[in-house]
PDB file of N, CA and C in Angstrom:
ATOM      1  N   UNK A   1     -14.008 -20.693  -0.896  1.00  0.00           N
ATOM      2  CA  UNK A   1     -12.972 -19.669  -0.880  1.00  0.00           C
ATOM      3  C   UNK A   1     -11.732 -20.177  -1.611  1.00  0.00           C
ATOM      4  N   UNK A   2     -10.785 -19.586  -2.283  1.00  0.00           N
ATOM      5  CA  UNK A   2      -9.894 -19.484  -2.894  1.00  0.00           C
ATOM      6  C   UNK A   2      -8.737 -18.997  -2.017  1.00  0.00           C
ATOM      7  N   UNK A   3      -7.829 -20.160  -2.246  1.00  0.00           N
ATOM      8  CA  UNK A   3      -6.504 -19.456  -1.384  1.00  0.00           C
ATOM      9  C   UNK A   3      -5.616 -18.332  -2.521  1.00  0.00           C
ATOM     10  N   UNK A   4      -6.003 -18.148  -3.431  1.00  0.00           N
ATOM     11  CA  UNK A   4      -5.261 -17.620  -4.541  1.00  0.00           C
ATOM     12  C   UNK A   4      -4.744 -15.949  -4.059  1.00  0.00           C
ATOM     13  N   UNK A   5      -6.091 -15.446  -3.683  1.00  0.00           N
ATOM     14  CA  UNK A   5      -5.987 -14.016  -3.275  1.00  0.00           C
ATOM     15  C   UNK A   5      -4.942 -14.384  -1.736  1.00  0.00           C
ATOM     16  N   UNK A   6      -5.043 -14.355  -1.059  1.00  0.00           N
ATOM     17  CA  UNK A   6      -4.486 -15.128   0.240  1.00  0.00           C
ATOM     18  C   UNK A   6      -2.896 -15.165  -0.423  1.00  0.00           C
ATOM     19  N   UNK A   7      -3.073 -16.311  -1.010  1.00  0.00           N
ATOM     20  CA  UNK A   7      -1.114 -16.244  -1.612  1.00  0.00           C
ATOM     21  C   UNK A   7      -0.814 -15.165  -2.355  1.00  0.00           C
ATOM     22  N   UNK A   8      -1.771 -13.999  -2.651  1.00  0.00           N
ATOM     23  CA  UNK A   8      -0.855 -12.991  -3.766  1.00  0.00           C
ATOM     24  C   UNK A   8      -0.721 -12.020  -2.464  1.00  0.00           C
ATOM     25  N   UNK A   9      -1.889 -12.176  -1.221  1.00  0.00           N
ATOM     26  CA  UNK A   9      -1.361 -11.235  -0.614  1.00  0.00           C
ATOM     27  C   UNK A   9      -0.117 -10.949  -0.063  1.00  0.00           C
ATOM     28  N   UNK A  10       0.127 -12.818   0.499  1.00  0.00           N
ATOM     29  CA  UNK A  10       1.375 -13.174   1.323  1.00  0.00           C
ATOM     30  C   UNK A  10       2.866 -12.530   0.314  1.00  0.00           C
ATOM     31  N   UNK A  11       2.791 -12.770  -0.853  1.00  0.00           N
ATOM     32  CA  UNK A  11       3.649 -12.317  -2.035  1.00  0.00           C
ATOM     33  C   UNK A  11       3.800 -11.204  -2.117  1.00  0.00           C
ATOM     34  N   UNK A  12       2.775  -9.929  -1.843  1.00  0.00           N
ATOM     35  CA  UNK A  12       2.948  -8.916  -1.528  1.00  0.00           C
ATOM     36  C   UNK A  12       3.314  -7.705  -0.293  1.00  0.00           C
ATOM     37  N   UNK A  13       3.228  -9.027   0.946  1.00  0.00           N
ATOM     38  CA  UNK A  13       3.650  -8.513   1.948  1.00  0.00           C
ATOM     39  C   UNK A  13       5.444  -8.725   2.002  1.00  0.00           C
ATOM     40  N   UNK A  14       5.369  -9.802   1.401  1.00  0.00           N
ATOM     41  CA  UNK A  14       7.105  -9.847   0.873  1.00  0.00           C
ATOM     42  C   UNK A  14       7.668  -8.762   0.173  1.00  0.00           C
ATOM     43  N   UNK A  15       7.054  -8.582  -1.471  1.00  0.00           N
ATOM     44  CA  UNK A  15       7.746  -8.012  -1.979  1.00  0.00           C
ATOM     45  C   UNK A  15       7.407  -6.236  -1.652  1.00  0.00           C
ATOM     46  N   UNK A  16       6.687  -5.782  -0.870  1.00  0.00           N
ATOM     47  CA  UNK A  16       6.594  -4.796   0.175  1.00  0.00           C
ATOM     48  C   UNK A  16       7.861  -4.599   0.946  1.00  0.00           C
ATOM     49  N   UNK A  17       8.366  -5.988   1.832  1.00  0.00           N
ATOM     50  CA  UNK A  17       9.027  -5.671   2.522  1.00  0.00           C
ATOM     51  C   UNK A  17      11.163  -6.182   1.976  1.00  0.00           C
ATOM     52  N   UNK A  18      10.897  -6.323   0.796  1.00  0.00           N
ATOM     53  CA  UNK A  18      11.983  -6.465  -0.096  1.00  0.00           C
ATOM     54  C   UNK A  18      12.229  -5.414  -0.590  1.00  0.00           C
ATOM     55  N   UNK A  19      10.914  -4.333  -1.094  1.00  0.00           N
ATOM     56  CA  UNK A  19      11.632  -3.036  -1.483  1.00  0.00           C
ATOM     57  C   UNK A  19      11.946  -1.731  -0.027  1.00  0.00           C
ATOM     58  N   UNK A  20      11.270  -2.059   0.418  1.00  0.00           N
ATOM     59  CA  UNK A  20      11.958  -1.111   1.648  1.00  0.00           C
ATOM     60  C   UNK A  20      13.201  -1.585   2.023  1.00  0.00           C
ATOM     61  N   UNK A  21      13.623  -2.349   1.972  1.00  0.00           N
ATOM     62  CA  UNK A  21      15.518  -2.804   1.921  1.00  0.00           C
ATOM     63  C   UNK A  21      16.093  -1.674   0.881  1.00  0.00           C
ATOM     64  N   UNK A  22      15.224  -1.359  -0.467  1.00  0.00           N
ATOM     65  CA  UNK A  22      16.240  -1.093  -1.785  1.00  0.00           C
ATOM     66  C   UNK A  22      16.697   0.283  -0.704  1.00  0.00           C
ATOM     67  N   UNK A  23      18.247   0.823  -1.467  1.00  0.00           N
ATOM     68  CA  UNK A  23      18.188   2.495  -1.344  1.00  0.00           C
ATOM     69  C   UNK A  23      17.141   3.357  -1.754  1.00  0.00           C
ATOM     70  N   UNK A  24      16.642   4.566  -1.339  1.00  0.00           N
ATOM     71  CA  UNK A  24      15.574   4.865  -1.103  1.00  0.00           C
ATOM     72  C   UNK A  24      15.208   5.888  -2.899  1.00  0.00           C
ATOM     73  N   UNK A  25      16.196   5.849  -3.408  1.00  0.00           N
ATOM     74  CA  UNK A  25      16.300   5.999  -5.074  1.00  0.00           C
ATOM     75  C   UNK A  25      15.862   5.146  -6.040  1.00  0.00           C
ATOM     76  N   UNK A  26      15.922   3.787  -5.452  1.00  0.00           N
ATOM     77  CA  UNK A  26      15.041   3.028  -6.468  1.00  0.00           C
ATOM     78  C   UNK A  26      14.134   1.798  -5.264  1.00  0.00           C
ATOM     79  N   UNK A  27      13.274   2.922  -4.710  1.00  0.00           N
ATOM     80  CA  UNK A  27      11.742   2.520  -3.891  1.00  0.00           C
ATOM     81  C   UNK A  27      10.722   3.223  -4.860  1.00  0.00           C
ATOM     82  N   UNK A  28      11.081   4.278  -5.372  1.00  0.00           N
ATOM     83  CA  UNK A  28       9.703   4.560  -5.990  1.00  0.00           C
ATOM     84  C   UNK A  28       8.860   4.007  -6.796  1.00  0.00           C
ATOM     85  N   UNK A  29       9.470   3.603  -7.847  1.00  0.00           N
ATOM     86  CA  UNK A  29       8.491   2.706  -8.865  1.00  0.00           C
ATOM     87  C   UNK A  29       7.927   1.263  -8.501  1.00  0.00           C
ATOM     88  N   UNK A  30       9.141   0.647  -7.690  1.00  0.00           N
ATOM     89  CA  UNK A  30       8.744  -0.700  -7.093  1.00  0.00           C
ATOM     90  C   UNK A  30       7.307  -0.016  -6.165  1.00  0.00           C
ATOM     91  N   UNK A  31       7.512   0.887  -5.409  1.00  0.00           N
ATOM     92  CA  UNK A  31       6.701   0.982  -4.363  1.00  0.00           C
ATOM     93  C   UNK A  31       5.323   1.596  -4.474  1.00  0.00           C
ATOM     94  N   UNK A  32       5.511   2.377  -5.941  1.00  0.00           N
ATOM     95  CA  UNK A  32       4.356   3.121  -6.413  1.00  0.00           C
ATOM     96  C   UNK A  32       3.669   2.109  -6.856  1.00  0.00           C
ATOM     97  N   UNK A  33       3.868   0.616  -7.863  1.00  0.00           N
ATOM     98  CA  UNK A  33       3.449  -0.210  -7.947  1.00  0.00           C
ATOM     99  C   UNK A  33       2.465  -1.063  -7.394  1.00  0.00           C
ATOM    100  N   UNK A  34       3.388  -1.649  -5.722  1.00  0.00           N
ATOM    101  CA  UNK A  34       2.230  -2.032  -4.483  1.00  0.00           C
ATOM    102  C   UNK A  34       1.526  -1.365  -4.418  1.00  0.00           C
ATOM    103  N   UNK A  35       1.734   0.470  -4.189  1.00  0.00           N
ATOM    104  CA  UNK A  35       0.445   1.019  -3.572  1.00  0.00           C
ATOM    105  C   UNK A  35      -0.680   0.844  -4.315  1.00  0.00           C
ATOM    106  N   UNK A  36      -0.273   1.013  -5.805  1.00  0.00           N
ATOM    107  CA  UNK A  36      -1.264   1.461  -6.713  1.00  0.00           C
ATOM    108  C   UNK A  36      -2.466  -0.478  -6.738  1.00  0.00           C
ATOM    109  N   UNK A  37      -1.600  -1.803  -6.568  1.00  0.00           N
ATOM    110  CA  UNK A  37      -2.195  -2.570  -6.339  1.00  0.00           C
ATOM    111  C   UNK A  37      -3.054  -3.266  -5.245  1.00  0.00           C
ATOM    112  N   UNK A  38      -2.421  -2.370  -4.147  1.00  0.00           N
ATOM    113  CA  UNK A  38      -3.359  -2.683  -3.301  1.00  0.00           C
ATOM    114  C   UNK A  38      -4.598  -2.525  -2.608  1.00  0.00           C
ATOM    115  N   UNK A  39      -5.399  -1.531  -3.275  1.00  0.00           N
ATOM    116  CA  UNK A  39      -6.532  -1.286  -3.088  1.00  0.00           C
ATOM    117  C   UNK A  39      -7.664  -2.541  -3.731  1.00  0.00           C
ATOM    118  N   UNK A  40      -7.133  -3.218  -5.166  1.00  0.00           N
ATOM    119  CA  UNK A  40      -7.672  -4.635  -5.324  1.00  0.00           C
ATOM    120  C   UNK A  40      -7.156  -5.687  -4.757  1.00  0.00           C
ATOM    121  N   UNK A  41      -6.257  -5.842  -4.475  1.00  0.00           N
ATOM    122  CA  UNK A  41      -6.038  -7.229  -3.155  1.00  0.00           C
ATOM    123  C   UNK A  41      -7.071  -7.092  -1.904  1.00  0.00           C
ATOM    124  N   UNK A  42      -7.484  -5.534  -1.331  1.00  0.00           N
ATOM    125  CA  UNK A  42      -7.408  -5.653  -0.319  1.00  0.00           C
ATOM    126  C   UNK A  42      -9.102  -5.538  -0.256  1.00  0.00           C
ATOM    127  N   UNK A  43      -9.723  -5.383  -1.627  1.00  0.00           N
ATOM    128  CA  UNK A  43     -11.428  -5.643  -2.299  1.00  0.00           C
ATOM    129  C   UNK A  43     -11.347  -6.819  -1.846  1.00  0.00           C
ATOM    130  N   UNK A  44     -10.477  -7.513  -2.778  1.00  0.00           N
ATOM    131  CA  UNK A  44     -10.721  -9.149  -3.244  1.00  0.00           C
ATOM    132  C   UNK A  44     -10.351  -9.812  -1.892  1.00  0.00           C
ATOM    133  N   UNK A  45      -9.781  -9.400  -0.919  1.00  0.00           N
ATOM    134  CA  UNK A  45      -9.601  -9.861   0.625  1.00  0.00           C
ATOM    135  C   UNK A  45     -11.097 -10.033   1.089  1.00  0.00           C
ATOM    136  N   UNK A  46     -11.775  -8.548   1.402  1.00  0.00           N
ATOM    137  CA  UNK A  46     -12.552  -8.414   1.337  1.00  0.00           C
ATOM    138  C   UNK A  46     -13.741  -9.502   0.900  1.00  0.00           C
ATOM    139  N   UNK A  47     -14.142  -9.338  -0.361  1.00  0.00           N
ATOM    140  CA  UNK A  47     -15.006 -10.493  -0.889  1.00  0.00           C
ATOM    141  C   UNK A  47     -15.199 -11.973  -0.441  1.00  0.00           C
ATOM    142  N   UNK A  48     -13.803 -12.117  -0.348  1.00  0.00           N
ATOM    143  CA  UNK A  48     -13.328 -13.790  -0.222  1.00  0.00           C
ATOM    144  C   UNK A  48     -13.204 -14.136   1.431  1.00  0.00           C
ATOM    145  N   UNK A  49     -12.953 -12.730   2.593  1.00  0.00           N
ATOM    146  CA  UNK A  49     -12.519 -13.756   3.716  1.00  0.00           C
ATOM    147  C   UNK A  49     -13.622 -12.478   4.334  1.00  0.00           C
ATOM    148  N   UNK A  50     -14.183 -11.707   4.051  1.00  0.00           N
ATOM    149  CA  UNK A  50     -15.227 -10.570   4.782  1.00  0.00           C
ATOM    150  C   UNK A  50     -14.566  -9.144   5.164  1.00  0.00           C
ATOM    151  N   UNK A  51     -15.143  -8.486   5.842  1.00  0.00           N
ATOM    152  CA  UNK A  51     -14.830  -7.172   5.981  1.00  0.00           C
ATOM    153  C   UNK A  51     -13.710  -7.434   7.269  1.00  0.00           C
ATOM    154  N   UNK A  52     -13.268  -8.067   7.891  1.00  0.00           N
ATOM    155  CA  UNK A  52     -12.580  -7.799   8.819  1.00  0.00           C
ATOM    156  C   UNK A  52     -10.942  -7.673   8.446  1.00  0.00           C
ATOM    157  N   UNK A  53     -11.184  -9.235   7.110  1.00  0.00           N
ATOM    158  CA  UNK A  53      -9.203  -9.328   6.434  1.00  0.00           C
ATOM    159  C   UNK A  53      -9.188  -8.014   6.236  1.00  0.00           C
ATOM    160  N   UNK A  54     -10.179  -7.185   5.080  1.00  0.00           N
ATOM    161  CA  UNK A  54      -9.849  -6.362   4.727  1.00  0.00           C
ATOM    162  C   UNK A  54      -9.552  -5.030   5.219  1.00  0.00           C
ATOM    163  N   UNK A  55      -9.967  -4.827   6.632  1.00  0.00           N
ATOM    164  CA  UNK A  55     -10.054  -3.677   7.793  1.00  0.00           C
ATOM    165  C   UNK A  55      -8.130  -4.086   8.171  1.00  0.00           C
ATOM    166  N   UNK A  56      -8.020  -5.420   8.181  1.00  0.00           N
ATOM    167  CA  UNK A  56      -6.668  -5.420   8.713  1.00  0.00           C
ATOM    168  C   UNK A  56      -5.848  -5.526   7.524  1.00  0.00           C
ATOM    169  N   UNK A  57      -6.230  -5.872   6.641  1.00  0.00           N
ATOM    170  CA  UNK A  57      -4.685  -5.206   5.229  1.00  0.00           C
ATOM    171  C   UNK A  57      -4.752  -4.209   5.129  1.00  0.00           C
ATOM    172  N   UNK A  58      -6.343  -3.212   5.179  1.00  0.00           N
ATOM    173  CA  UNK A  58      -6.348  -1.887   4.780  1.00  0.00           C
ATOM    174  C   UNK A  58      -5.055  -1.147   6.013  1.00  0.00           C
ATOM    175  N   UNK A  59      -5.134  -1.311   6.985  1.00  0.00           N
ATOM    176  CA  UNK A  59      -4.186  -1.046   8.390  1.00  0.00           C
ATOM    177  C   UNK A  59      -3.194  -0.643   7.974  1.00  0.00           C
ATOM    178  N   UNK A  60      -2.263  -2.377   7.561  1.00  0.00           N
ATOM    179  CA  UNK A  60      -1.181  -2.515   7.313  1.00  0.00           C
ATOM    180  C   UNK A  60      -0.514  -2.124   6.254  1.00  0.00           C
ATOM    181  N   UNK A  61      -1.534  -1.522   5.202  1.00  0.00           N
ATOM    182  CA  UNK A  61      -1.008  -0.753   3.944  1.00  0.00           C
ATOM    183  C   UNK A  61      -0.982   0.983   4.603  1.00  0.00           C
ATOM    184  N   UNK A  62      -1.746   0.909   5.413  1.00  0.00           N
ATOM    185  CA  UNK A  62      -1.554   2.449   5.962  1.00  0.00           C
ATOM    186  C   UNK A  62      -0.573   2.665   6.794  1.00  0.00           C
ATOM    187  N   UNK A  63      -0.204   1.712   7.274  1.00  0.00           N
ATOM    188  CA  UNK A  63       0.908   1.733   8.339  1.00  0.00           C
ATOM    189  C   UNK A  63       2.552   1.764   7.755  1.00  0.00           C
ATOM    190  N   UNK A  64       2.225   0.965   6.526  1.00  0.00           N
ATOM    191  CA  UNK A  64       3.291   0.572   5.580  1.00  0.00           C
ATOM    192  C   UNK A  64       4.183   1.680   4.174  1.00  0.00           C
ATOM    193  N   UNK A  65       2.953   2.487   4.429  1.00  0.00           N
ATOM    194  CA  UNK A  65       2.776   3.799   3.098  1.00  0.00           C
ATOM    195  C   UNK A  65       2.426   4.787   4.079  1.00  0.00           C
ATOM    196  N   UNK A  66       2.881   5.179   5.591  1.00  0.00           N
ATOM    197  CA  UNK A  66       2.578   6.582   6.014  1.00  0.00           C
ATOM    198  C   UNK A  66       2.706   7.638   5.303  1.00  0.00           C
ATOM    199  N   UNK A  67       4.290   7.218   5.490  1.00  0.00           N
ATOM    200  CA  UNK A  67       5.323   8.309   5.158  1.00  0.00           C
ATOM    201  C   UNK A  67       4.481   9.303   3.368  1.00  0.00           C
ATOM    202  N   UNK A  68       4.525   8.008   2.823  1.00  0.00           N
ATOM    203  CA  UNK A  68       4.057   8.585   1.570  1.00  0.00           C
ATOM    204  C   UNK A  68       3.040   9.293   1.352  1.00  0.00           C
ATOM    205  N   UNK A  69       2.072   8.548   1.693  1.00  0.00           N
ATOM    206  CA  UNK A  69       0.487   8.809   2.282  1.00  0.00           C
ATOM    207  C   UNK A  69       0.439  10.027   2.406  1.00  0.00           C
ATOM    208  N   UNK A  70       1.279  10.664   3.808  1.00  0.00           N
ATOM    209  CA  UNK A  70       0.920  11.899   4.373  1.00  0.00           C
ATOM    210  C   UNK A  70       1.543  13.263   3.464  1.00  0.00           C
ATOM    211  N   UNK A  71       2.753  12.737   2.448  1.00  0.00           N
ATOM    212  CA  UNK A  71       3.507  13.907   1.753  1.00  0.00           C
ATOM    213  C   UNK A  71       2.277  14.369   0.688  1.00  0.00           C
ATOM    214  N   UNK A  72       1.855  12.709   0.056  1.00  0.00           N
ATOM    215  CA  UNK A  72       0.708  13.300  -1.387  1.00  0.00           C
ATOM    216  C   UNK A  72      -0.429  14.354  -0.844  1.00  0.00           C
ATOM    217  N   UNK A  73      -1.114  13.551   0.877  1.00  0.00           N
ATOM    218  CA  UNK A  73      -1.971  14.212   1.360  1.00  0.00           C
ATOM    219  C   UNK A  73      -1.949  15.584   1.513  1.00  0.00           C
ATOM    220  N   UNK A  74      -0.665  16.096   1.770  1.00  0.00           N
ATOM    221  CA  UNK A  74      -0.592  17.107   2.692  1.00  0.00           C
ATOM    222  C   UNK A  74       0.097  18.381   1.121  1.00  0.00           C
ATOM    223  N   UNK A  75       0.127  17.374   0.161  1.00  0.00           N
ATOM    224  CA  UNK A  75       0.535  17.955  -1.380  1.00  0.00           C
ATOM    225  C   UNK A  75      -1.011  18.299  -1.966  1.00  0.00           C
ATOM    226  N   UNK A  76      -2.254  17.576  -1.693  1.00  0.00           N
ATOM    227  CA  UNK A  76      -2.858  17.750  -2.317  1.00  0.00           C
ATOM    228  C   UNK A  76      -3.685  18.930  -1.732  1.00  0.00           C
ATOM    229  N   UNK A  77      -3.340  18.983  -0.366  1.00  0.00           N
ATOM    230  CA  UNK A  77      -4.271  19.975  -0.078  1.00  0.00           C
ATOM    231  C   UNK A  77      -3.777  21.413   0.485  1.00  0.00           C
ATOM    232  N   UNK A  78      -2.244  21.531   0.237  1.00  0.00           N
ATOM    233  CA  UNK A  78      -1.762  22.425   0.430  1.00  0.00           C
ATOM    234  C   UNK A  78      -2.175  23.604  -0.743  1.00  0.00           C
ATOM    235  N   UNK A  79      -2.197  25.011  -0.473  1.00  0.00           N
ATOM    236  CA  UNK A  79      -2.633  25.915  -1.258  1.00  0.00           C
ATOM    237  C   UNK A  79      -1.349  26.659  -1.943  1.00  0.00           C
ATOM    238  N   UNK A  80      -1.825  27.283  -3.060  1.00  0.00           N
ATOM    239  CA  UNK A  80      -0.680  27.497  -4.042  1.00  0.00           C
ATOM    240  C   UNK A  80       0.167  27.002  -4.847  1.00  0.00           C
ATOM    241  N   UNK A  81       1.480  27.580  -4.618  1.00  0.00           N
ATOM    242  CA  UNK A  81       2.298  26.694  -5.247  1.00  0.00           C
ATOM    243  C   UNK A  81       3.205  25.363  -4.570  1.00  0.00           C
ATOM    244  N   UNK A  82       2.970  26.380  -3.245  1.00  0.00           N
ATOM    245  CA  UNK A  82       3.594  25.619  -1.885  1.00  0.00           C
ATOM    246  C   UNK A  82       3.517  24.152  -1.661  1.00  0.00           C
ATOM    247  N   UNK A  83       5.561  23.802  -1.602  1.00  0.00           N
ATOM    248  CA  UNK A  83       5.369  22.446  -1.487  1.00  0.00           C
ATOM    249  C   UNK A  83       5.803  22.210   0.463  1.00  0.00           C
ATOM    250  N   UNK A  84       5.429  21.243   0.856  1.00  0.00           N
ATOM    251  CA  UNK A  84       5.362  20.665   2.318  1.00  0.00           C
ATOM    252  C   UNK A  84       6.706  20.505   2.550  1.00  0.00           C
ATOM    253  N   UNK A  85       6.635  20.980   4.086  1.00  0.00           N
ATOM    254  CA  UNK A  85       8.095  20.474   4.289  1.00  0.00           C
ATOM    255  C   UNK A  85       8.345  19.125   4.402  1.00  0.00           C
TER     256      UNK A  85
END
């Protein structure tokens, strides 16, 4: 095993919790960033330490990205033009 994935995760649970400090005007791109990377950290978790790391990063990225999570969700499946409150 490789601690490599392991230290990018730890790096990303930081810089996760460095942009939720920013004002909430410049979270998006920092934050669209993590999300968009963490579906391969949380493979390569996966691969390298088994299905369980990855059951618990998958968690903590859901726990971490509700808010967001639930606006795209509830954007994608809303009908019309209609946006969510």
């Amino acid at each position: 095993m490789t601690t490599l994935t392991f230290v990018l995760a730890c790096l990303w649970v930081i810089a996760a919790a460095l942009v939720a400090m920013l004002p909430m005007r410049w979270q998006f791109v920092p934050g669209l960033a993590l999300l968009l990377g963490a579906p391969v950290l949380i493979w390569r978790l996966g691969v390298e330490y088994g299905w369980l790391a990855a059951a618990v990063a998958l968690l903590a990225v859901l726990s971490m990205f509700r808010r967001p999570l639930q606006y795209y969700l509830k954007r994608a499946t809303s009908r019309g033009g209609e946006t969510p409150e």
